[in-house]
C-alpha atoms as a PDB file:
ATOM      1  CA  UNK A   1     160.824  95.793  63.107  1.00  0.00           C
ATOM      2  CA  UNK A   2     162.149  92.878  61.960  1.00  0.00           C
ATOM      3  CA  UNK A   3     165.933  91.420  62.173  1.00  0.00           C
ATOM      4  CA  UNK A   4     168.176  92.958  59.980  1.00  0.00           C
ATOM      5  CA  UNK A   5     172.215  92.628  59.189  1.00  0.00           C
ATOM      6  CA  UNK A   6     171.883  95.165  56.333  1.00  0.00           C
ATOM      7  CA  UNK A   7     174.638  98.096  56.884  1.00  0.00           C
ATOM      8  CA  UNK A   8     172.371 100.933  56.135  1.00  0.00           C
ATOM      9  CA  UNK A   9     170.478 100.672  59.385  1.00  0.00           C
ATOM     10  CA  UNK A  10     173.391 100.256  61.593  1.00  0.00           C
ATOM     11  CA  UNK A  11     173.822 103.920  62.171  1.00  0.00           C
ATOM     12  CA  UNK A  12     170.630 104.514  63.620  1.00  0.00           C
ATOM     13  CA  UNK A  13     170.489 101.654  65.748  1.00  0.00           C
ATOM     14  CA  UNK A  14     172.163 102.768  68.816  1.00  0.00           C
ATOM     15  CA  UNK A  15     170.155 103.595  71.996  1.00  0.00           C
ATOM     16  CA  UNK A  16     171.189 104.969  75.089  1.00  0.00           C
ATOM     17  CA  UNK A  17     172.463 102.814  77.675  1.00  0.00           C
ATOM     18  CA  UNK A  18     174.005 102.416  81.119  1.00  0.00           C
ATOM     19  CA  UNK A  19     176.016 100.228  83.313  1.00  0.00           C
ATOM     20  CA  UNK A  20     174.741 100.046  86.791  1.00  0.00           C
ATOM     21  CA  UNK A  21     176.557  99.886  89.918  1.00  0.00           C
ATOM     22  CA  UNK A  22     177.735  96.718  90.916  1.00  0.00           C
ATOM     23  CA  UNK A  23     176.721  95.030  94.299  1.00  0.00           C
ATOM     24  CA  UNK A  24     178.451  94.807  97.482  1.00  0.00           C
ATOM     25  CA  UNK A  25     181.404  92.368  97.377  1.00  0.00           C
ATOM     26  CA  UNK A  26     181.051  89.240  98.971  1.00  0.00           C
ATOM     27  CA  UNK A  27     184.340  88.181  99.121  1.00  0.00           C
ATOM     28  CA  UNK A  28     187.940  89.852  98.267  1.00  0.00           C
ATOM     29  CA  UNK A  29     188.860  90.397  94.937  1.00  0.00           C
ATOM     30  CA  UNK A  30     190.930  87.640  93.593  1.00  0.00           C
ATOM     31  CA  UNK A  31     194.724  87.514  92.497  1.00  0.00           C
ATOM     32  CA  UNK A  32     197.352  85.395  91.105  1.00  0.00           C
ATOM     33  CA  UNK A  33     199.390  82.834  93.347  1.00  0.00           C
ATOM     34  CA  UNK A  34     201.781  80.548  92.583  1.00  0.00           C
ATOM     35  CA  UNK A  35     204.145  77.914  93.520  1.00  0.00           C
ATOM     36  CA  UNK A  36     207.425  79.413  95.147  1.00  0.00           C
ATOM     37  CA  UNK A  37     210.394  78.674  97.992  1.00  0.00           C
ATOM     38  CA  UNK A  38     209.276  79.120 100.796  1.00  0.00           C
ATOM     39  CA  UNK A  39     211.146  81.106 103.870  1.00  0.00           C
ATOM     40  CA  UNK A  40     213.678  78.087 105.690  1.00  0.00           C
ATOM     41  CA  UNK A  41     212.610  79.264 108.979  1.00  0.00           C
ATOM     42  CA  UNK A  42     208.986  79.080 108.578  1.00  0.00           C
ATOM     43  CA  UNK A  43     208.789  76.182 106.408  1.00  0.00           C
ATOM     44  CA  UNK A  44     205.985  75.993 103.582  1.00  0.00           C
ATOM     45  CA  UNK A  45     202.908  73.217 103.333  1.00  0.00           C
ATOM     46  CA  UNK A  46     204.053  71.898 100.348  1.00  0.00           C
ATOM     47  CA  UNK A  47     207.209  69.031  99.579  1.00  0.00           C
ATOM     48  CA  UNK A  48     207.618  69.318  95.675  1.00  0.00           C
ATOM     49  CA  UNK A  49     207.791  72.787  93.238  1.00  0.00           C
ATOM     50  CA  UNK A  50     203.932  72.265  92.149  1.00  0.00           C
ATOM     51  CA  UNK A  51     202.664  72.519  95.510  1.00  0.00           C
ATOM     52  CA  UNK A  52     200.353  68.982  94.760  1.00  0.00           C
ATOM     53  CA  UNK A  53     202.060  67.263  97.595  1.00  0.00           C
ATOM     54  CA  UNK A  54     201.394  67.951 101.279  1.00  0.00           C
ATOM     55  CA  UNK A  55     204.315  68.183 103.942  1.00  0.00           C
ATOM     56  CA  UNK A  56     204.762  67.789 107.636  1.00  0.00           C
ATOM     57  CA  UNK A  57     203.456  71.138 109.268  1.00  0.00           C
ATOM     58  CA  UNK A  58     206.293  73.380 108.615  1.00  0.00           C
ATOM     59  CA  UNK A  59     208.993  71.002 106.894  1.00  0.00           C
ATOM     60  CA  UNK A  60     208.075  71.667 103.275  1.00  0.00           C
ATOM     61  CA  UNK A  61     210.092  73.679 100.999  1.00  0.00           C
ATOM     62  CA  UNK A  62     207.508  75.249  99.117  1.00  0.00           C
ATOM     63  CA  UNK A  63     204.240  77.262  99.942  1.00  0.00           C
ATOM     64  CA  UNK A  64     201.233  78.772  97.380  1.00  0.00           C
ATOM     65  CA  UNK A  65     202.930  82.611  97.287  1.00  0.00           C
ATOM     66  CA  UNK A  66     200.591  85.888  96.153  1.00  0.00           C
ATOM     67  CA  UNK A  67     201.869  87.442  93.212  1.00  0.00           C
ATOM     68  CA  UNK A  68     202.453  86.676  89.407  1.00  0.00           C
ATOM     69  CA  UNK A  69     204.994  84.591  87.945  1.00  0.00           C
ATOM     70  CA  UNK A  70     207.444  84.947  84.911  1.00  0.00           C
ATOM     71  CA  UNK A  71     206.111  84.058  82.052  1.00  0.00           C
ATOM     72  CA  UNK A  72     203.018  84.918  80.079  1.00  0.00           C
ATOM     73  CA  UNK A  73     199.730  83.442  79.090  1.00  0.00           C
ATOM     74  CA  UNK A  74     198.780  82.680  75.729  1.00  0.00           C
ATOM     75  CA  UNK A  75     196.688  80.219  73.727  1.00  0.00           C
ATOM     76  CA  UNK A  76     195.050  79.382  70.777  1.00  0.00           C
ATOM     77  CA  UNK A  77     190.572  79.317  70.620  1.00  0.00           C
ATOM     78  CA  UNK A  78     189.464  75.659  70.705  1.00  0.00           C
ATOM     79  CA  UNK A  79     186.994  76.999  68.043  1.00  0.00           C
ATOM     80  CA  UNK A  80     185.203  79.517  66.314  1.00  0.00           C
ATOM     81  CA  UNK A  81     184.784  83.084  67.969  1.00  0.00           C
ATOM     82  CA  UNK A  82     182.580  85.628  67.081  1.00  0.00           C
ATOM     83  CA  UNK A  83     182.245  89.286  67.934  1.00  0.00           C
ATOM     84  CA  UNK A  84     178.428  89.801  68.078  1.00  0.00           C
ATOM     85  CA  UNK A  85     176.962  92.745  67.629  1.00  0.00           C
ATOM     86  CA  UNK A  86     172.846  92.197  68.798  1.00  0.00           C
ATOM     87  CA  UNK A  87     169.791  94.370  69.584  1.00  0.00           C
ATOM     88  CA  UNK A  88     167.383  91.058  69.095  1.00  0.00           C
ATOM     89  CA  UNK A  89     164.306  92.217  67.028  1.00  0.00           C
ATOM     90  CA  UNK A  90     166.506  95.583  65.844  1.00  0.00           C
ATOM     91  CA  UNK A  91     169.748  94.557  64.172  1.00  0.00           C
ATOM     92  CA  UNK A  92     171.978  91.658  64.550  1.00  0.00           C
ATOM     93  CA  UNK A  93     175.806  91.365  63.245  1.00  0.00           C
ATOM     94  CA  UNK A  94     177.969  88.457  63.527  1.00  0.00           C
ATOM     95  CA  UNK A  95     182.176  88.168  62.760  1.00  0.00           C
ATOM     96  CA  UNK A  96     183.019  84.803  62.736  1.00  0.00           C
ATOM     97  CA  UNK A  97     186.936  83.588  62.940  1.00  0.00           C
ATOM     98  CA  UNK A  98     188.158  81.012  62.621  1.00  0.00           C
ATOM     99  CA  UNK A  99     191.291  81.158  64.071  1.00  0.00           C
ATOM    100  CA  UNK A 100     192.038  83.516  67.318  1.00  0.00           C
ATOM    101  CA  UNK A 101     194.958  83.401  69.754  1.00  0.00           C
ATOM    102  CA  UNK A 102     195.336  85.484  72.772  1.00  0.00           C
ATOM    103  CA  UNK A 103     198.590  86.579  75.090  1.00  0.00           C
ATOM    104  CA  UNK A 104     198.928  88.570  78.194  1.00  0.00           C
ATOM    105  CA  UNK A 105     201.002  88.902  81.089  1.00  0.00           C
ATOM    106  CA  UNK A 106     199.627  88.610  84.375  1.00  0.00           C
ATOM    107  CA  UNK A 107     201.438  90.951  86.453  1.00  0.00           C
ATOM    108  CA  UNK A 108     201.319  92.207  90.565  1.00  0.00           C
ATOM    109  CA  UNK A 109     198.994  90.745  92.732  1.00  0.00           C
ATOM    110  CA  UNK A 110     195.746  90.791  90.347  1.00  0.00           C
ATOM    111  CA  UNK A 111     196.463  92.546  87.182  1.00  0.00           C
ATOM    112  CA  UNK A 112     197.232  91.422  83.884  1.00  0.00           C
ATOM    113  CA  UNK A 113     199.092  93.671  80.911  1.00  0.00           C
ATOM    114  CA  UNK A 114     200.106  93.464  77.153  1.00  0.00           C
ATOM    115  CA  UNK A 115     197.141  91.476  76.336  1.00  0.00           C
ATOM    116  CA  UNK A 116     196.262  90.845  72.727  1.00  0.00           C
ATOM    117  CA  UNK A 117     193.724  88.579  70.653  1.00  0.00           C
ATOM    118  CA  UNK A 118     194.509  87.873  66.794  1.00  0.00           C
ATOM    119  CA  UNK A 119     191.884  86.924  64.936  1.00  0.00           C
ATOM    120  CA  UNK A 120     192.313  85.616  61.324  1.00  0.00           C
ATOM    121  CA  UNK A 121     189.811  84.134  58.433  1.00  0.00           C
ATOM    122  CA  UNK A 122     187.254  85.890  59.527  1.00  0.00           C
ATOM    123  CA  UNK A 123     183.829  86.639  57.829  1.00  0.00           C
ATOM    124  CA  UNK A 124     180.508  88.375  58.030  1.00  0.00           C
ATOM    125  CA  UNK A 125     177.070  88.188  56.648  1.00  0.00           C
ATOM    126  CA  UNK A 126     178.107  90.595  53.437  1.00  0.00           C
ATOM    127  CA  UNK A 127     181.583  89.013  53.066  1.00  0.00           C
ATOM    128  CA  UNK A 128     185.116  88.439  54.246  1.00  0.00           C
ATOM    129  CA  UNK A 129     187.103  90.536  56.748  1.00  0.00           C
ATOM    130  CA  UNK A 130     191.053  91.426  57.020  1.00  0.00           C
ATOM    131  CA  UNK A 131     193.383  89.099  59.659  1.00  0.00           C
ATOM    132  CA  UNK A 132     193.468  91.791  62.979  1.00  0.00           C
ATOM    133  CA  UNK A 133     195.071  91.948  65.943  1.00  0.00           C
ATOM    134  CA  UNK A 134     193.603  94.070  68.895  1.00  0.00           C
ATOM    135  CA  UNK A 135     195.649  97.185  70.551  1.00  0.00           C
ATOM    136  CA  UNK A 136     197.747  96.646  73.889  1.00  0.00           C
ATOM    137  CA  UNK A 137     194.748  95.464  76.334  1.00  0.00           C
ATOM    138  CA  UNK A 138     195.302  95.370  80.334  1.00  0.00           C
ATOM    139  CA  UNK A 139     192.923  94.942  83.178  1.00  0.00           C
ATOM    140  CA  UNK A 140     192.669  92.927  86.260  1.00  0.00           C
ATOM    141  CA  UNK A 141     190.795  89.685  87.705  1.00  0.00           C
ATOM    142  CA  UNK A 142     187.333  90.112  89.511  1.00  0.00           C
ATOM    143  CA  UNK A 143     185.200  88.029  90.648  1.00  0.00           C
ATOM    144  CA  UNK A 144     181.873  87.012  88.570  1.00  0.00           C
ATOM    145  CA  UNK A 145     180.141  84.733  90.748  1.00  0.00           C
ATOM    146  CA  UNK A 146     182.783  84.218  94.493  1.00  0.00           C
ATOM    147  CA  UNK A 147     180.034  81.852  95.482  1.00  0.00           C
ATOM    148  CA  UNK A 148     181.093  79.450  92.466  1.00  0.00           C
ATOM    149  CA  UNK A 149     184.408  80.627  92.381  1.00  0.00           C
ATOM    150  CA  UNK A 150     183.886  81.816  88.993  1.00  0.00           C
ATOM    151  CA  UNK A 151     186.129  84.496  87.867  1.00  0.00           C
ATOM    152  CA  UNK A 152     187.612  86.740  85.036  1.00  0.00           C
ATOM    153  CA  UNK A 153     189.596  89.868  84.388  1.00  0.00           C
ATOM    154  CA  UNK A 154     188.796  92.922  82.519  1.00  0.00           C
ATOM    155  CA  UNK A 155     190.376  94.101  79.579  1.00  0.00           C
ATOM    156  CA  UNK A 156     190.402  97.297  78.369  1.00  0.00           C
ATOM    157  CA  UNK A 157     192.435 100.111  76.250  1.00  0.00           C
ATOM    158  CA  UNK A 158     196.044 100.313  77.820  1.00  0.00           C
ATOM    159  CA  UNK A 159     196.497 103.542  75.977  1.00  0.00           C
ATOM    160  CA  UNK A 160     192.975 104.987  77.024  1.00  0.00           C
ATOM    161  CA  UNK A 161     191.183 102.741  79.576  1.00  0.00           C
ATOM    162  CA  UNK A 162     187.454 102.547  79.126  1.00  0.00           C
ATOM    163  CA  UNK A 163     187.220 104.315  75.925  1.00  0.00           C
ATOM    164  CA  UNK A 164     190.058 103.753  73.465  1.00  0.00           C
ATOM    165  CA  UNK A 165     190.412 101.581  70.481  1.00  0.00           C
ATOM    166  CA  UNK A 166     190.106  98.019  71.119  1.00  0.00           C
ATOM    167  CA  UNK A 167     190.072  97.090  67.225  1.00  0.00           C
ATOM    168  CA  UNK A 168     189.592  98.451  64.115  1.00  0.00           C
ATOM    169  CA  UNK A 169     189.695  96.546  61.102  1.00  0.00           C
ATOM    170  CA  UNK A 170     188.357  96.110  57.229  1.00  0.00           C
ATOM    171  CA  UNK A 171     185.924  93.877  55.634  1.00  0.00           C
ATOM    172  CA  UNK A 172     184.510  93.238  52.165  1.00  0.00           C
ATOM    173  CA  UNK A 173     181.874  95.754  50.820  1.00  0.00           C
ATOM    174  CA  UNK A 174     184.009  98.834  51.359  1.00  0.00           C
ATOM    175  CA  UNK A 175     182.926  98.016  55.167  1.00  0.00           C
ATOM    176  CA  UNK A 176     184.918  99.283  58.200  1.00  0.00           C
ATOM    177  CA  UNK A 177     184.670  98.416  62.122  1.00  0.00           C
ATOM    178  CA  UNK A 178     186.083  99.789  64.980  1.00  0.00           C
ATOM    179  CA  UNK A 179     185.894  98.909  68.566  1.00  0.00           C
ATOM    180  CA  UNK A 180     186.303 100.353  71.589  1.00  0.00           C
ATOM    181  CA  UNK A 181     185.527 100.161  75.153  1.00  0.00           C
ATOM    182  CA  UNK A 182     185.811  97.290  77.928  1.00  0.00           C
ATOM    183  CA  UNK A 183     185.010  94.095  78.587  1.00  0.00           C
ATOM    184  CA  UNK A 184     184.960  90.580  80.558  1.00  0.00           C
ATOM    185  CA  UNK A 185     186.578  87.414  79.836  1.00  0.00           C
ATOM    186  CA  UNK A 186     185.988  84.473  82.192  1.00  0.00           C
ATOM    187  CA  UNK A 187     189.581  82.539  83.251  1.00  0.00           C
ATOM    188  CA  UNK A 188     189.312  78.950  85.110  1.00  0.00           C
ATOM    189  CA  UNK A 189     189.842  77.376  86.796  1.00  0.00           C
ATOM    190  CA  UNK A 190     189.527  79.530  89.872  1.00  0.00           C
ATOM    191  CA  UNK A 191     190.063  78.338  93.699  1.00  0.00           C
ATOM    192  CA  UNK A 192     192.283  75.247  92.582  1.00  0.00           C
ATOM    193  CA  UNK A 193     196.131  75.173  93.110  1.00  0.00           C
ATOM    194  CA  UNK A 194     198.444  76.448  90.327  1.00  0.00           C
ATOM    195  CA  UNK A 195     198.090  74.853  87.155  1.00  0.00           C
ATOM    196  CA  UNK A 196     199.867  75.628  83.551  1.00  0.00           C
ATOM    197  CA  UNK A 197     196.990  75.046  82.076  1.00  0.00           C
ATOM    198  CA  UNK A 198     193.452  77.596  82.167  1.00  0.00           C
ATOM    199  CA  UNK A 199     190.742  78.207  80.037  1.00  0.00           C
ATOM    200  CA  UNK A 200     189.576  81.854  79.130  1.00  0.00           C
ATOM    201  CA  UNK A 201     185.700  82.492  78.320  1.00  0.00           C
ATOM    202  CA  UNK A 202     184.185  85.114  76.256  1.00  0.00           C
ATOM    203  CA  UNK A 203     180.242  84.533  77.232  1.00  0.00           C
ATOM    204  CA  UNK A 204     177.848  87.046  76.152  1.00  0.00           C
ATOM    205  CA  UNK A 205     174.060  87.505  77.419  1.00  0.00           C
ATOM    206  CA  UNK A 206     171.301  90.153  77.352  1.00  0.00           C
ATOM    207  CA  UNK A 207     173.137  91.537  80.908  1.00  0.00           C
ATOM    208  CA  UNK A 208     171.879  95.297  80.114  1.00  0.00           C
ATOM    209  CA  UNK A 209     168.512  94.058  80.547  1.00  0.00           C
ATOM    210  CA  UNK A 210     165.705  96.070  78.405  1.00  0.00           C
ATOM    211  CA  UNK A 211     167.265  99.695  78.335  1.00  0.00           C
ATOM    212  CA  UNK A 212     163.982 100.380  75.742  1.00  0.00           C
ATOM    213  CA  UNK A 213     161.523  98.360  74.538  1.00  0.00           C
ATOM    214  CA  UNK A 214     162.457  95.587  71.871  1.00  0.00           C
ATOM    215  CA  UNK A 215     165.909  96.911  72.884  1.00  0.00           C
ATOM    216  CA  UNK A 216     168.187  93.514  74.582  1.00  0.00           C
ATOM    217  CA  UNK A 217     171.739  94.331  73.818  1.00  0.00           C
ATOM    218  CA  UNK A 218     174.075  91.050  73.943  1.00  0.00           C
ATOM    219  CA  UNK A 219     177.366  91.769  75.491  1.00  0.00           C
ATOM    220  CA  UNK A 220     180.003  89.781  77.736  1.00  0.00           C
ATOM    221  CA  UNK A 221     179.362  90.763  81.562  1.00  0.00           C
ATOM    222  CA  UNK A 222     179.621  94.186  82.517  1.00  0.00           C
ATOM    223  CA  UNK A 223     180.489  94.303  85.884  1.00  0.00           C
ATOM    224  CA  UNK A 224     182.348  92.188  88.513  1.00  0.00           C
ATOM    225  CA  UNK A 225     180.422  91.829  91.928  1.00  0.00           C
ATOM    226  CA  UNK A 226     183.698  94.144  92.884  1.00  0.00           C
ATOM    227  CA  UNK A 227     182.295  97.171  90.543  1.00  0.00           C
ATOM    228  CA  UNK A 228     181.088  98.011  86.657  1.00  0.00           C
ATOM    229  CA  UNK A 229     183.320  97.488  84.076  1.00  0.00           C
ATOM    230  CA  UNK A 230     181.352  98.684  80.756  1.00  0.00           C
ATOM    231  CA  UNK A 231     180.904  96.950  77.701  1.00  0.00           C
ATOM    232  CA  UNK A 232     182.255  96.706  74.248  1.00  0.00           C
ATOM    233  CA  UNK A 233     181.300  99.207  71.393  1.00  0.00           C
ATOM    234  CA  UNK A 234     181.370  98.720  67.478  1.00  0.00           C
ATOM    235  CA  UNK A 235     180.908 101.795  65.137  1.00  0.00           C
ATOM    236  CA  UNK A 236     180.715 101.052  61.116  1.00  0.00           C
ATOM    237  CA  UNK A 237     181.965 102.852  58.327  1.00  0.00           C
ATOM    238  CA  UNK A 238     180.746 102.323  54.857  1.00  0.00           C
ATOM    239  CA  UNK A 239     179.527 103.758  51.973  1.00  0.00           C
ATOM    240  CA  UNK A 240     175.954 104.272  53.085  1.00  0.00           C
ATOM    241  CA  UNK A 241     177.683 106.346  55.548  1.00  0.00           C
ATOM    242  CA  UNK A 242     179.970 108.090  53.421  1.00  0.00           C
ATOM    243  CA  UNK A 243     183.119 106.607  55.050  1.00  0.00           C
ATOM    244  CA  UNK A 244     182.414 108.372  58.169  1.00  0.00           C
ATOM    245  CA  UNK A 245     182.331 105.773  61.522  1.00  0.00           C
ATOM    246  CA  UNK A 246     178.455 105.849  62.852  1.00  0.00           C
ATOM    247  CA  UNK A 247     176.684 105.497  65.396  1.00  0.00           C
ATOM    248  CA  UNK A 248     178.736 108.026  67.389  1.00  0.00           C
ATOM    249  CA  UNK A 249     179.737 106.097  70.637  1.00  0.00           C
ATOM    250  CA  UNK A 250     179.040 102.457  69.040  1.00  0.00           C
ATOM    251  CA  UNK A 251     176.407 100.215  69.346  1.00  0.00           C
ATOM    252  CA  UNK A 252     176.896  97.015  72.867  1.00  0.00           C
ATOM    253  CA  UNK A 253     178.591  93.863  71.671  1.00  0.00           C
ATOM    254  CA  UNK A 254     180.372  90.597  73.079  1.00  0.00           C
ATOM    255  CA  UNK A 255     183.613  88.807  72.120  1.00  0.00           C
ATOM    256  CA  UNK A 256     181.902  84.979  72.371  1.00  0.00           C
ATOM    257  CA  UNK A 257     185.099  82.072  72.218  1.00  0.00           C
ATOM    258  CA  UNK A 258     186.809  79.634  74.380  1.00  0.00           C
ATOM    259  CA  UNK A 259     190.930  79.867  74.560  1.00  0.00           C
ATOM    260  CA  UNK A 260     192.982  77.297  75.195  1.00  0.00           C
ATOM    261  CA  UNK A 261     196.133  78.786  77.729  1.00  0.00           C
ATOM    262  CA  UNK A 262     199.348  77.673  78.959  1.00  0.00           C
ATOM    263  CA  UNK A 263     201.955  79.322  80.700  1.00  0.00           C
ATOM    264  CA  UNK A 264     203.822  78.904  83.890  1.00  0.00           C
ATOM    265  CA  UNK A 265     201.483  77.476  86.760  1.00  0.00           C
ATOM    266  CA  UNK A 266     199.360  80.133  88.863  1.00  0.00           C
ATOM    267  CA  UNK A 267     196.198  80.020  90.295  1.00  0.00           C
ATOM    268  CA  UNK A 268     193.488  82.401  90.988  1.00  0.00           C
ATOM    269  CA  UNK A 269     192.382  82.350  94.367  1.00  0.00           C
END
């Protein structure tokens, strides 16, 4: 079958599919640090409050401290993001934006809570699509590769983790989507000292593998090397469906973008 973006086959287009375990950990899960006092009596490694200049063994006043700090992340996409929705050779969907922002807190040793995307001017093949912004997200940072120090953190439903409603939304046509699930975004840079500044990844592959012939879904990263996270799922509603959100469960798809984020200086580590 050929490549299609027309809505009327999107609700037969889902397969089944699973997530399968992740492998051992090599390393510990990573967490937040950042710059703070350290204890007078032990003395910390660090001279100045951005912990970028070395002291004396044990005469600094400041040492790299586990743990989140006060302030938020947020940012604005350094271009255009898409939410893909692929089965190559089955169906493929694309929502571009143009604009997209993102916020969360990081919060306790590796988590990270109130998390939200906006996405505005956005379009797809059959026309243009309402300004959204996603539900209350949370998660927490894993490790993608530890090797490469490449990391991210899960987001997911803070209401219903794993299955509620990322994002629903309407676009031209009489054409609805919702989404739902979990996913992975990639933060750097990872390993380094604190920094205001990091950069948060949306990357999306064929991960899943072939679940069925001709069947490649491409979604963000489904698992840390920690454990599985899961993957995002769009259902449609239009009229070829009678108004009624199909397939039941949604077909896999990726958030693809690159954020721009500032905030007050932590590191992952």
């Amino acid at each position: 079958m050929g490549r299609t973006s027309g809505i009327g086959l999107l609700a037969f287009a889902l397969v089944a599919l699973g997530v399968t375990g992740a492998s051992a950990a090599s390393a510990a899960a990573p967490h937040w640090s950042y710059c703070g006092k350290a204890v007078p009596k032990n003395g910390g490694a660090y001279s100045d409050k951005n912990c970028s200049v070395a002291a004396e063994p044990g005469h600094g006043k400041y040492e790299i401290l586990s743990g989140e700090g006060k302030k938020p992340l947020k940012g604005k996409a350094t271009g255009r993001t898409r939410v893909i929705v692929a089965i190559p050779e089955l169906i493929e969907v694309h929502i571009e934006c143009e604009k997209a922002s993102f916020t969360g807190h990081p919060t306790g040793a590796s988590g990270i809570t109130q998390a939200r995307f906006g996405f505005s001017k956005c379009r797809w093949q059959e026309g243009a699509c309402d300004a959204v912004e996603t539900e209350a997200l949370s998660g927490h940072l894993g490790w993608l590769n530890a090797g490469k120090e490449e990391a991210g953190f899960s987001l997911t439903s803070e209401k219903l983790p794993g299955s509620g409603l990322i994002a629903e939304f309407n676009c031209e046509e009489g054409v609805k989507f919702r989404i739902t699930g979990a996913f992975i975004v990639g933060i750097g840079p990872a390993g380094a000292g604190p920094s205001k500044s990091h950069t948060l990844t949306g990357q999306v592959g064929e991960y899943l593998g072939e679940p069925s012939p001709g069947d490649k879904p491409v979604v963000n990263p489904p698992a840390f090397e920690e454990e599985a996270v899961g993957t995002l799922q769009t259902e449609f509603a239009g009229p070829e469906t009678e108004g009624e959100f199909e397939p039941e469960g949604g077909i896999p798809s990726g958030l693809e973008g690159t954020w721009a984020l500032t905030g007050e200086a932590l590191a992952v580590n």
